[in-house]
N, C-alpha and C. Protein backbone atom coordinates (compact mmCIF):
# COMPACT_ATOMS: atom_id res chain seq x y z
N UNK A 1 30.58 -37.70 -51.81
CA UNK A 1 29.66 -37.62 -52.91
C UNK A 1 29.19 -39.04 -53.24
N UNK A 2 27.80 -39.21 -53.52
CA UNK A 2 27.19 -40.50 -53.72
C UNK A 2 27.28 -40.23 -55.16
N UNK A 3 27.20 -40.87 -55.64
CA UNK A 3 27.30 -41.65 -57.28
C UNK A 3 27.25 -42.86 -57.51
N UNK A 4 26.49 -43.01 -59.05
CA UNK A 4 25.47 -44.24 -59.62
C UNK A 4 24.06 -43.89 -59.36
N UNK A 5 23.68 -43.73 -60.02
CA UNK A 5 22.28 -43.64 -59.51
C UNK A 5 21.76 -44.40 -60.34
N UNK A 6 22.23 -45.70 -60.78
CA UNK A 6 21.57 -46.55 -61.50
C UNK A 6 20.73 -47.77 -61.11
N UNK A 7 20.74 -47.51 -59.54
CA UNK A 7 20.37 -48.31 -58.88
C UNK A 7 19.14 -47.63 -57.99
N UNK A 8 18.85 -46.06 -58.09
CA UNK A 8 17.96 -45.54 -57.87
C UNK A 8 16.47 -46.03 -57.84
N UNK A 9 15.80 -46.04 -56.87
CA UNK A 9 14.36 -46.37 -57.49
C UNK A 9 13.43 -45.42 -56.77
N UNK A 10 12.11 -45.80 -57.04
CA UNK A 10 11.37 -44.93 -56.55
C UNK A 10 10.29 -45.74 -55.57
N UNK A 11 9.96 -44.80 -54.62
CA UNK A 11 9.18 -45.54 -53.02
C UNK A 11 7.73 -45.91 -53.63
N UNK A 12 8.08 -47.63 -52.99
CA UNK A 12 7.10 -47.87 -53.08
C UNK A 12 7.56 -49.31 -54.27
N UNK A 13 8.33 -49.12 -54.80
CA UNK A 13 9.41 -50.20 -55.30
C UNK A 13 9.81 -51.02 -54.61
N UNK A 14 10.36 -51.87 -55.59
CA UNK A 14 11.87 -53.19 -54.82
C UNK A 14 13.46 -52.24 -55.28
N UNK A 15 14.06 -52.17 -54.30
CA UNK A 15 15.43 -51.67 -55.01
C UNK A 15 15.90 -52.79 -55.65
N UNK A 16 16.46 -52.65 -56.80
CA UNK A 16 16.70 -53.54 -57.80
C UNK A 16 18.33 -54.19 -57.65
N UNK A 17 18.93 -54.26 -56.78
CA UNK A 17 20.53 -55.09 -56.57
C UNK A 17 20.39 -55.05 -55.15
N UNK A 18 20.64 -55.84 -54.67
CA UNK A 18 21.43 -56.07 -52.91
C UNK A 18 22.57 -56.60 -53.47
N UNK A 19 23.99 -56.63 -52.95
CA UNK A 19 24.73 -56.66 -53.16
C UNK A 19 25.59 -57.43 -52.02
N UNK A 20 25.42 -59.23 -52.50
CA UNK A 20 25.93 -59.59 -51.53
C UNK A 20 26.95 -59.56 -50.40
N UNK A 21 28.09 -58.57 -50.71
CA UNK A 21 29.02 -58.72 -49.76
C UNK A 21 28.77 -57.78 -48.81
N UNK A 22 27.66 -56.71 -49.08
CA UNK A 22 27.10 -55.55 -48.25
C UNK A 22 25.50 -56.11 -47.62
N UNK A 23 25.22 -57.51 -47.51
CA UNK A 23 24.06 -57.87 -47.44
C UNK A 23 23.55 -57.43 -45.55
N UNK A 24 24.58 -57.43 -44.82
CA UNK A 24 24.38 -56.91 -43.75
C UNK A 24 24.37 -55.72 -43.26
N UNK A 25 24.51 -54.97 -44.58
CA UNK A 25 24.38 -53.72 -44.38
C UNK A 25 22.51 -53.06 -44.81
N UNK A 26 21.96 -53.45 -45.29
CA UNK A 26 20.82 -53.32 -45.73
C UNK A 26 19.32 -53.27 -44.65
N UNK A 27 19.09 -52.72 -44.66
CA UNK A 27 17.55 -52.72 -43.69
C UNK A 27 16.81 -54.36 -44.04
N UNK A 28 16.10 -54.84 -43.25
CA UNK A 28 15.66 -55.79 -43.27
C UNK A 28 14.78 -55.81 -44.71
N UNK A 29 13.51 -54.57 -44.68
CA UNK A 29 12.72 -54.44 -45.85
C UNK A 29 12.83 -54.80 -47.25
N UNK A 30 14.94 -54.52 -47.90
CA UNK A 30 15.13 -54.65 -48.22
C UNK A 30 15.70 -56.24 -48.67
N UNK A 31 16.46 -57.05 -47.71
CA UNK A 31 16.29 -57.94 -48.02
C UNK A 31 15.33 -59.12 -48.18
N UNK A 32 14.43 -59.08 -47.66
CA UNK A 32 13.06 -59.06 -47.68
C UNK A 32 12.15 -58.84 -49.13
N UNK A 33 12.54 -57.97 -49.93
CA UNK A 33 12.31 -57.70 -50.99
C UNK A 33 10.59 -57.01 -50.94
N UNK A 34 10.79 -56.16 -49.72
CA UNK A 34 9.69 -55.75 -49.54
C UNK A 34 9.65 -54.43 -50.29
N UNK A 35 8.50 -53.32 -50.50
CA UNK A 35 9.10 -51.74 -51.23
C UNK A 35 9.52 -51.03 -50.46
N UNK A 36 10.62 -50.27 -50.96
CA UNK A 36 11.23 -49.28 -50.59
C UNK A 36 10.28 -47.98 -49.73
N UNK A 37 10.87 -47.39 -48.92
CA UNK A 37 10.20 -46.10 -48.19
C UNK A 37 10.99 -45.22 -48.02
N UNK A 38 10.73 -43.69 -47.41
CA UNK A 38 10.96 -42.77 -46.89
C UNK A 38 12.45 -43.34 -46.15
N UNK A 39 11.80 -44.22 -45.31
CA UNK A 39 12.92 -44.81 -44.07
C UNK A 39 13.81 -45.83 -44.51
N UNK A 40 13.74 -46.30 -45.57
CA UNK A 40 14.63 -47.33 -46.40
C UNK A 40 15.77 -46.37 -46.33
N UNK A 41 15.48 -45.43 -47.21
CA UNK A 41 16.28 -44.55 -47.62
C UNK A 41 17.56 -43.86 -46.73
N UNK A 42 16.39 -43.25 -45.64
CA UNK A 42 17.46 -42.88 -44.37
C UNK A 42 18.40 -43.71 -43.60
N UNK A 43 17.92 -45.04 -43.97
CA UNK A 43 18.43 -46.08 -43.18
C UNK A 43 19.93 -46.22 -44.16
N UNK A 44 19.43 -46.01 -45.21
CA UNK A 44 20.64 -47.00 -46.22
C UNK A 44 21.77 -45.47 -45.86
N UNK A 45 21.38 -44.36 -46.22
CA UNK A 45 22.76 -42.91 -45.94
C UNK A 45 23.02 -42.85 -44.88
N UNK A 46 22.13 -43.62 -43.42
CA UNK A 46 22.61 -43.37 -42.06
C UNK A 46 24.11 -44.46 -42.04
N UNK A 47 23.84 -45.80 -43.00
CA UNK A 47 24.63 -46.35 -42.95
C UNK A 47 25.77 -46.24 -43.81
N UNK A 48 25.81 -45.11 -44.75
CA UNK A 48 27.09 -44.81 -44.89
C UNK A 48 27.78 -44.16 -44.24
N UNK A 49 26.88 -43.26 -43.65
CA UNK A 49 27.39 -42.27 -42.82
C UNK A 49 28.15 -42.83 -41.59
N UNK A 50 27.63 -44.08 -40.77
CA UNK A 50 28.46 -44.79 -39.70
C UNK A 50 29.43 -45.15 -40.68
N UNK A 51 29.26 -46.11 -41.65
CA UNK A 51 30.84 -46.24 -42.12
C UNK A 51 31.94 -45.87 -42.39
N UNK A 52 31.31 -44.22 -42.95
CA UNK A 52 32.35 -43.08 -43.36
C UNK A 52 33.59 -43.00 -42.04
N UNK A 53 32.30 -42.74 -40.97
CA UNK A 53 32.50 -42.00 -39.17
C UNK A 53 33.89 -43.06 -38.71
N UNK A 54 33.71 -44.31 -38.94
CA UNK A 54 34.10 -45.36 -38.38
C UNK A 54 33.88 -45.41 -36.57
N UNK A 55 34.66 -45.38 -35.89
CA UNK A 55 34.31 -45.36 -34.46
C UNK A 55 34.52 -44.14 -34.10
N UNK A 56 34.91 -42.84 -35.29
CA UNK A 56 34.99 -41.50 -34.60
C UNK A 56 33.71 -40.65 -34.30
N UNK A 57 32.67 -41.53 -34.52
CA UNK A 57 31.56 -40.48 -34.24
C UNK A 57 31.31 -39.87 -32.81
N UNK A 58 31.22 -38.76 -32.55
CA UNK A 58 30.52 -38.92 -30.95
C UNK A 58 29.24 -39.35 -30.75
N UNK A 59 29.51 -39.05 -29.76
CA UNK A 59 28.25 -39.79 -28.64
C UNK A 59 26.58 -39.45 -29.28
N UNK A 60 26.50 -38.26 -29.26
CA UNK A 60 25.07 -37.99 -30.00
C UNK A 60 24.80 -37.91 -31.34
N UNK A 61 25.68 -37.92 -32.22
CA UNK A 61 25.96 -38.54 -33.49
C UNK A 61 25.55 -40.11 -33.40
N UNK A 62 26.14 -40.67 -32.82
CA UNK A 62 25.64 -41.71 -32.44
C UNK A 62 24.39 -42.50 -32.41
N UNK A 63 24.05 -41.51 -31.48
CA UNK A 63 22.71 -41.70 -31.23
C UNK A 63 21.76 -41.52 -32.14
N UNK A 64 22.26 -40.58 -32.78
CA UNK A 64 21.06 -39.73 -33.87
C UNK A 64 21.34 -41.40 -35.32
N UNK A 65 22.28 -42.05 -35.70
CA UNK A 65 22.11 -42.81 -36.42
C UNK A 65 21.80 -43.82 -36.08
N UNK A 66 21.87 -44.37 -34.56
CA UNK A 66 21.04 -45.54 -34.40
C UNK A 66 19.75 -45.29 -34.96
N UNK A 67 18.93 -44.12 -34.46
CA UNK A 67 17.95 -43.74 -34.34
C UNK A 67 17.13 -44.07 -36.01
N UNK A 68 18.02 -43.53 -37.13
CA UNK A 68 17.50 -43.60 -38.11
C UNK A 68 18.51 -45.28 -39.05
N UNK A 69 18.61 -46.31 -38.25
CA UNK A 69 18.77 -47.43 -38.49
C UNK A 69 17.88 -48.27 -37.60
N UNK A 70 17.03 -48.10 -37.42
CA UNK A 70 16.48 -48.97 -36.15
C UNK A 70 15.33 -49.92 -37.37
N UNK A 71 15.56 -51.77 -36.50
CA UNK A 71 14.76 -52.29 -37.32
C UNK A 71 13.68 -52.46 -38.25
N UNK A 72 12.66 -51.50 -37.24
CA UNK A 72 11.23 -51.93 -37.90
C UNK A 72 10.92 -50.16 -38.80
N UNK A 73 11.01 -50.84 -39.74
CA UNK A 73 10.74 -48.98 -40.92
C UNK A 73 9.44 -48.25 -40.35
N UNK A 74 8.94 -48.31 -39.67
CA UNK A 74 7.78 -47.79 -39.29
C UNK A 74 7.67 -46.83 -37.85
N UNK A 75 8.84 -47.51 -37.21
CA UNK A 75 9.65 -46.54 -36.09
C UNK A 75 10.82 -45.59 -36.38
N UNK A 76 11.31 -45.50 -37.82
CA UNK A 76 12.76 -44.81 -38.18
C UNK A 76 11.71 -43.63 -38.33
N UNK A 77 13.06 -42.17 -38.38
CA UNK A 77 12.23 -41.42 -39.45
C UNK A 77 11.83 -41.20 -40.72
N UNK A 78 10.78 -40.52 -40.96
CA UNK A 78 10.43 -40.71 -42.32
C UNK A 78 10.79 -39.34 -43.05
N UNK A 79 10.91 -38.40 -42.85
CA UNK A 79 10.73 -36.79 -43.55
C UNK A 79 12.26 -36.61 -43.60
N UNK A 80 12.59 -36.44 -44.83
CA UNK A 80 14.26 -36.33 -45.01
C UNK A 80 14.56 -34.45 -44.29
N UNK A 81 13.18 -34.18 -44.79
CA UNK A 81 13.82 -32.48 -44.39
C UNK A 81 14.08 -32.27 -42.86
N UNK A 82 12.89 -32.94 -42.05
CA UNK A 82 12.61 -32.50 -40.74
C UNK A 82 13.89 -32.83 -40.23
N UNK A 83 14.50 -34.75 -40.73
CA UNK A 83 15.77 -35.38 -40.38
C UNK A 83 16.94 -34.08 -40.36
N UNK A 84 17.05 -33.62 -41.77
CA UNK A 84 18.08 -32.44 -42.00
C UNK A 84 18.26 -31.61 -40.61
N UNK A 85 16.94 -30.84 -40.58
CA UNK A 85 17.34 -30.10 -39.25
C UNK A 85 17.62 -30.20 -37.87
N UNK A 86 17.44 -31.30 -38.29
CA UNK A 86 17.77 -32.27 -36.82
C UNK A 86 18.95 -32.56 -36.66
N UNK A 87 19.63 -32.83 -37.78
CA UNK A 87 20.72 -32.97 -37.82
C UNK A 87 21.99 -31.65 -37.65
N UNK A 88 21.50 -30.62 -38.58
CA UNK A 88 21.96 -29.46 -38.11
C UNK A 88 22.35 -28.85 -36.91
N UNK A 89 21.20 -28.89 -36.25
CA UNK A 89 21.00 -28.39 -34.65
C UNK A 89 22.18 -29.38 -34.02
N UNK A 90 22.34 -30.80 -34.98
CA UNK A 90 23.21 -31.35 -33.96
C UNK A 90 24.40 -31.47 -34.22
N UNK A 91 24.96 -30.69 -35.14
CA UNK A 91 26.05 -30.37 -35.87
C UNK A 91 26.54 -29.31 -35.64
N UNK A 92 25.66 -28.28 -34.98
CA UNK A 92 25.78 -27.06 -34.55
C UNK A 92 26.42 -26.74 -33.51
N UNK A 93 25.75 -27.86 -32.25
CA UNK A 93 26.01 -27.80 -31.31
C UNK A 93 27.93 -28.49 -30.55
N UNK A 94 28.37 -28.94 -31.91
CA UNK A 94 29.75 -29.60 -31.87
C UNK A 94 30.86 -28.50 -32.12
């Protein structure tokens, strides 16, 4: 469960804290202090999600969060729903 949402913002914003000891955890955009997107977003839960995983993720798990951590926000995905089912199918298949 995520909690705080005091740090919430809305796209198209600056997220308002980086948090230095997690500064390498952050999409570039963000430190950058560029606005937030679609793909900010996915980027920042893909990366809890590897942290949660630690090295137990498999292989196409894997893959599927490089995928939505990848540098440039304009190549990640953007549609949280389409992401969902994508994810499903690949959750399914385990």
């Amino acid at each position: 469960m995520l909690a705080d949402w005091c740090y919430a913002t809305a796209t198209g914003t600056h997220l308002p804290v980086l948090i230095d000891r997690h500064h390498h955890r952050y999409p570039a955009e963000v430190r950058e202090r560029e606005p937030a997107t679609a793909a900010t977003d996915i980027y920042l839960a893909s990366q809890c999600v590897r942290q949660l995983m630690g090295g137990r993720a498999p292989a196409p798990l894997r893959a599927f969060l490089r995928g939505c951590t990848l540098p440039n926000p304009a190549v990640r995905p953007q549609d949280a729903w389409s992401l969902l089912a994508e994810l499903d199918d690949l959750l399914d298949r385990f």
